[in-house]
Protein backbone atom coordinates (compact mmCIF):
# COMPACT_ATOMS: atom_id res chain seq x y z
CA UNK A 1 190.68 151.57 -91.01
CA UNK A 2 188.88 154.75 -92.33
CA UNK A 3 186.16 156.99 -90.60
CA UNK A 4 184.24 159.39 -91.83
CA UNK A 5 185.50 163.22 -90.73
CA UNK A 6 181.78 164.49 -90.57
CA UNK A 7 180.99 161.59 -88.16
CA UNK A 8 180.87 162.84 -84.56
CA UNK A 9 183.74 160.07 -82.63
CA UNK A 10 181.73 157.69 -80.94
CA UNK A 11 181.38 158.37 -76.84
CA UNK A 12 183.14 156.46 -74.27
CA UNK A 13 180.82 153.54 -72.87
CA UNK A 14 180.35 154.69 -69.18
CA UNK A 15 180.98 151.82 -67.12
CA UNK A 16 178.47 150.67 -64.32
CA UNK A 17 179.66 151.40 -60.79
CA UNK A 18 180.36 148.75 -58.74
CA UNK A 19 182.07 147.77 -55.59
CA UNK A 20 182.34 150.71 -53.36
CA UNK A 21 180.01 153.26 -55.75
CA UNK A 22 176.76 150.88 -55.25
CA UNK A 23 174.96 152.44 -52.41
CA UNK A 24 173.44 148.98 -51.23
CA UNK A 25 170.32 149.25 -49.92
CA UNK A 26 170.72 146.44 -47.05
CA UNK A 27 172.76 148.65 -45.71
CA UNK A 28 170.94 151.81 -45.91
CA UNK A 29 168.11 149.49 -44.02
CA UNK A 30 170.70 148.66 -41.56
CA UNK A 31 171.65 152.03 -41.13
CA UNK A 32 168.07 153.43 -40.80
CA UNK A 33 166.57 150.65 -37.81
CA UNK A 34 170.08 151.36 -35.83
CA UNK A 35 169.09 155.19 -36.15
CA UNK A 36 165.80 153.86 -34.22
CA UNK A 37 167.19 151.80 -31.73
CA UNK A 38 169.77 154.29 -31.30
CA UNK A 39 167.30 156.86 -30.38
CA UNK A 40 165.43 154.76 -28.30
CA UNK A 41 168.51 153.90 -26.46
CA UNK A 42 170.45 157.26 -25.74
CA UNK A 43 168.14 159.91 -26.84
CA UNK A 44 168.92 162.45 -29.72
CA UNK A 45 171.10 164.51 -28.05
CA UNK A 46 173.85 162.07 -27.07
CA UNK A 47 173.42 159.87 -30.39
CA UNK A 48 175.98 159.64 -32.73
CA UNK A 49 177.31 158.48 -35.81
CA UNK A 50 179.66 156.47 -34.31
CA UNK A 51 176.97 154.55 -32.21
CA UNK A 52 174.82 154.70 -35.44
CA UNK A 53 177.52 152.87 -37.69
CA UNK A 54 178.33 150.69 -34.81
CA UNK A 55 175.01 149.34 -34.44
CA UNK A 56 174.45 148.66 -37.71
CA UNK A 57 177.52 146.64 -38.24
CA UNK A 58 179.02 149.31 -41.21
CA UNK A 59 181.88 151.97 -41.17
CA UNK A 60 181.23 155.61 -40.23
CA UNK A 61 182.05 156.23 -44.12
CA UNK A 62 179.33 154.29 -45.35
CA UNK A 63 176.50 156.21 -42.82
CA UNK A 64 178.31 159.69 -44.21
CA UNK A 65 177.99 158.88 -47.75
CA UNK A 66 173.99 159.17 -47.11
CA UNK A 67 173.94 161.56 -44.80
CA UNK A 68 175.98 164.44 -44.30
CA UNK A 69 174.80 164.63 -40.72
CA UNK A 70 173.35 163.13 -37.89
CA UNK A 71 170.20 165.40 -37.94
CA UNK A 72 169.92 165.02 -42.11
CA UNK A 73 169.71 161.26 -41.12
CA UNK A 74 167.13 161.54 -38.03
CA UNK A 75 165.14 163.35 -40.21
CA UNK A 76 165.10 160.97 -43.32
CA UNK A 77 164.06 158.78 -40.87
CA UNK A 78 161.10 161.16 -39.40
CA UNK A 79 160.31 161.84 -42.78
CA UNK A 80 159.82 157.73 -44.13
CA UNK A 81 157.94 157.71 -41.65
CA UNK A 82 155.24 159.72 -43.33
CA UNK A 83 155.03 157.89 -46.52
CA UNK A 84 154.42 154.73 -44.84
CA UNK A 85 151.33 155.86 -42.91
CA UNK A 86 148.58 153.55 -41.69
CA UNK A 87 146.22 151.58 -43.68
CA UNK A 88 142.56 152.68 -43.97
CA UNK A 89 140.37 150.68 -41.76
CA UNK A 90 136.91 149.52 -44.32
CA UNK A 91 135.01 147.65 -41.75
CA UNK A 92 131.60 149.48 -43.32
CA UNK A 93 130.76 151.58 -40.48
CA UNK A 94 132.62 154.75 -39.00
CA UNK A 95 132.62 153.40 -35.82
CA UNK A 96 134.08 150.30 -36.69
CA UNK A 97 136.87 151.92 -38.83
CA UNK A 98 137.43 154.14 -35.95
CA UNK A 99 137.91 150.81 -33.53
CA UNK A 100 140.28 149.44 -35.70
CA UNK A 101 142.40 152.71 -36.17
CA UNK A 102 142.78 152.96 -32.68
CA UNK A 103 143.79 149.50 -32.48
CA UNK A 104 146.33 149.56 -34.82
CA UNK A 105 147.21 153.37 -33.81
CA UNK A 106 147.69 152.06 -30.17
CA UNK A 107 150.00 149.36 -30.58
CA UNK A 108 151.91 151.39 -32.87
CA UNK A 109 152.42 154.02 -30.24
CA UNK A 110 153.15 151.97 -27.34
CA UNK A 111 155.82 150.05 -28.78
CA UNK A 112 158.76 150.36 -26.39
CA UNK A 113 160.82 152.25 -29.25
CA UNK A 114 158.11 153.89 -30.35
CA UNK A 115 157.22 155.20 -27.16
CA UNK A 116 160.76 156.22 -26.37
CA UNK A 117 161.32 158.00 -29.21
CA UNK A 118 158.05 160.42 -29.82
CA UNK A 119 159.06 162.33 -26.37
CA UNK A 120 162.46 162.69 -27.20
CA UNK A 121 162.11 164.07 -31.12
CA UNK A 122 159.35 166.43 -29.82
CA UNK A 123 161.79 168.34 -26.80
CA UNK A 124 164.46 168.12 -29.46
CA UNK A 125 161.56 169.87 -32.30
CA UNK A 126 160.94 172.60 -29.69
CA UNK A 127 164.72 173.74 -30.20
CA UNK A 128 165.24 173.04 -34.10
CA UNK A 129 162.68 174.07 -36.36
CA UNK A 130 164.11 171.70 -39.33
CA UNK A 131 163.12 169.04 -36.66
CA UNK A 132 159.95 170.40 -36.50
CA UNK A 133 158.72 170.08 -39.71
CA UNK A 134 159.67 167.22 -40.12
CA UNK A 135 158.39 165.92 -37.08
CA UNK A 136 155.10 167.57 -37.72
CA UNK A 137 154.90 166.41 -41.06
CA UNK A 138 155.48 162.46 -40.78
CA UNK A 139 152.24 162.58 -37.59
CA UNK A 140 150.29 164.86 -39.60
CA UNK A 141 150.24 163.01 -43.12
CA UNK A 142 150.44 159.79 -41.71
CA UNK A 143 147.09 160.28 -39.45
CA UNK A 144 145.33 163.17 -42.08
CA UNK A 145 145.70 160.56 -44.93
CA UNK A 146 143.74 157.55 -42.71
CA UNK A 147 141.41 160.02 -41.44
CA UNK A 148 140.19 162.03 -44.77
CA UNK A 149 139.95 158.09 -46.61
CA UNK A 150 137.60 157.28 -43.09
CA UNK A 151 135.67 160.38 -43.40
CA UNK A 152 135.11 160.10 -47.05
CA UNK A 153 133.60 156.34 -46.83
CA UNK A 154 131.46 157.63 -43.79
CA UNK A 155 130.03 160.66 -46.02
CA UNK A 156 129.49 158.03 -48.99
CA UNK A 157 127.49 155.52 -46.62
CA UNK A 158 125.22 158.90 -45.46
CA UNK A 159 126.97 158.75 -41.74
CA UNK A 160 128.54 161.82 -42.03
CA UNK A 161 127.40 165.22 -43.54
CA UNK A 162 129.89 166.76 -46.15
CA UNK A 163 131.57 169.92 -45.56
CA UNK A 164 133.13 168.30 -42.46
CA UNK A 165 135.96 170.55 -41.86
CA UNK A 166 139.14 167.97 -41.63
CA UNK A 167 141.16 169.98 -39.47
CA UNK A 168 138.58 169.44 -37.00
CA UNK A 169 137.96 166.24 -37.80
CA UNK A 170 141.70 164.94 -36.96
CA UNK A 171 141.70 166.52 -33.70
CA UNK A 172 138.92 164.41 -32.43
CA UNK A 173 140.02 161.36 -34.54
CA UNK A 174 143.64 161.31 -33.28
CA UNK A 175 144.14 163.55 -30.36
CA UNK A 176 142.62 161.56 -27.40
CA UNK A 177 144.53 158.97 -28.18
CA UNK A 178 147.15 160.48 -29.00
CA UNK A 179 146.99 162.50 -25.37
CA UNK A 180 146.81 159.13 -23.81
CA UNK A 181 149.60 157.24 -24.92
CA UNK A 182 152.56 159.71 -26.12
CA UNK A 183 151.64 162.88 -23.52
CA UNK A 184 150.52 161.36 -20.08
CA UNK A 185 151.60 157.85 -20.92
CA UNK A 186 148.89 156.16 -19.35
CA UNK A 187 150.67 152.38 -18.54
CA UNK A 188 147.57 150.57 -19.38
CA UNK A 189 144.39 151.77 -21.46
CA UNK A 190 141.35 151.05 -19.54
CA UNK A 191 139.17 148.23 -20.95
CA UNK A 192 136.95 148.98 -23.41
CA UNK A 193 138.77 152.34 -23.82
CA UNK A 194 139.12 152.17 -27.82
CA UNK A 195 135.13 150.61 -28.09
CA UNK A 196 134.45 153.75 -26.01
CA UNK A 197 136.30 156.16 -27.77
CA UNK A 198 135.29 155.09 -31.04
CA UNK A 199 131.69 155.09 -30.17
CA UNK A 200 131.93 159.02 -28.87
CA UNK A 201 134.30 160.19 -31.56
CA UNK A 202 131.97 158.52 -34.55
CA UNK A 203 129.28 160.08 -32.54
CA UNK A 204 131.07 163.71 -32.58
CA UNK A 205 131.65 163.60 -36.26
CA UNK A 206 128.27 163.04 -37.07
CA UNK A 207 127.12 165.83 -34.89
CA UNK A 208 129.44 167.92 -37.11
């Protein structure tokens, strides 16, 4: 057989990974809602990757080949957290959006992992910044993202003025609520606590 000398010589054919190189990604799910009930569990100080792997069925190697750490994995976690979010409430009133945010916003944060694991990332975030952000990040852009969408179908229906300055806005959207369930822990919301509080927080923005 000939070939032609000015002809580059053909490249290898790279062969797909498999077995062992295939990062599966039931596993990485595994990994990730054992991180959760992990943290729920025994806090973040005493978790490990040992009780991590353990709970999710896999080896210790297969939790380190995603993470080089326990804290790079806590804070993937923190962090998917953020891109999930909440869906925007479009009832056709603010108040009504602002009902159902709360609704949804409540159960979320009294969910017995939930509700373990908020207090115990935030005293660990007061010692590591890199916590911090992260921690800060996945509340912030989950609640700012609901919050401009609600603001921006209020100001299109002629509820709310523009110019509303969002900063402000998401401190009376989200922190009642928020003061309620994740700082005092109050064991059972009053009833008619969301109608209220959606009635004097739509009533607050439009005062803006």
């Amino acid at each position: 057989m000939t070939t032609n000398a000015d002809e580059p010589p053909a490249r290898p054919r790279r062969r797909a990974p498999a077995g062992a190189a295939v990062l599966r990604e039931d596993v990485t799910e595994a990994i990730r809602a054992a991180v959760f009930e992990e943290l729920a569990a025994v806090g973040y100080a005493r978790m490990s990757i040992e009780g991590i792997a353990r709970r999710a069925g896999v080896g210790k190697t297969a939790v380190y080949r995603r993470w080089r750490s326990k804290l790079h994995l806590v804070l993937d976690v923190v962090s998917a957290m953020a891109v999930l979010g909440l869906p925007a409430p479009d009832t056709g009133s603010l108040e009504g959006d602002l009902r159902l945010l709360y609704e949804v916003t409540s159960r979320a944060l009294r969910h017995p992992v939930v509700s373990q694991i908020i207090p115990d990332l935030q005293a660990e975030a007061a010692r590591n910044p890199e916590m911090a952000e992260a921690f800060q990040k996945a509340l912030r852009d989950s609640q700012e993202s609901v919050a401009s969408r609600i603001l921006a179908a209020a100001e299109a229906r002629g509820e709310a003025g523009p110019g509303i300055d969002p900063d402000l806005a998401l401190d009376l959207i989200s922190g009642p609520l928020y003061w309620r369930a994740v700082v005092i822990r109050t064991p059972k919301l009053p009833k008619d606590y969301l109608a209220s509080l959606a009635r004097a927080t739509a009533g607050a923005l439009k005062a803006l």
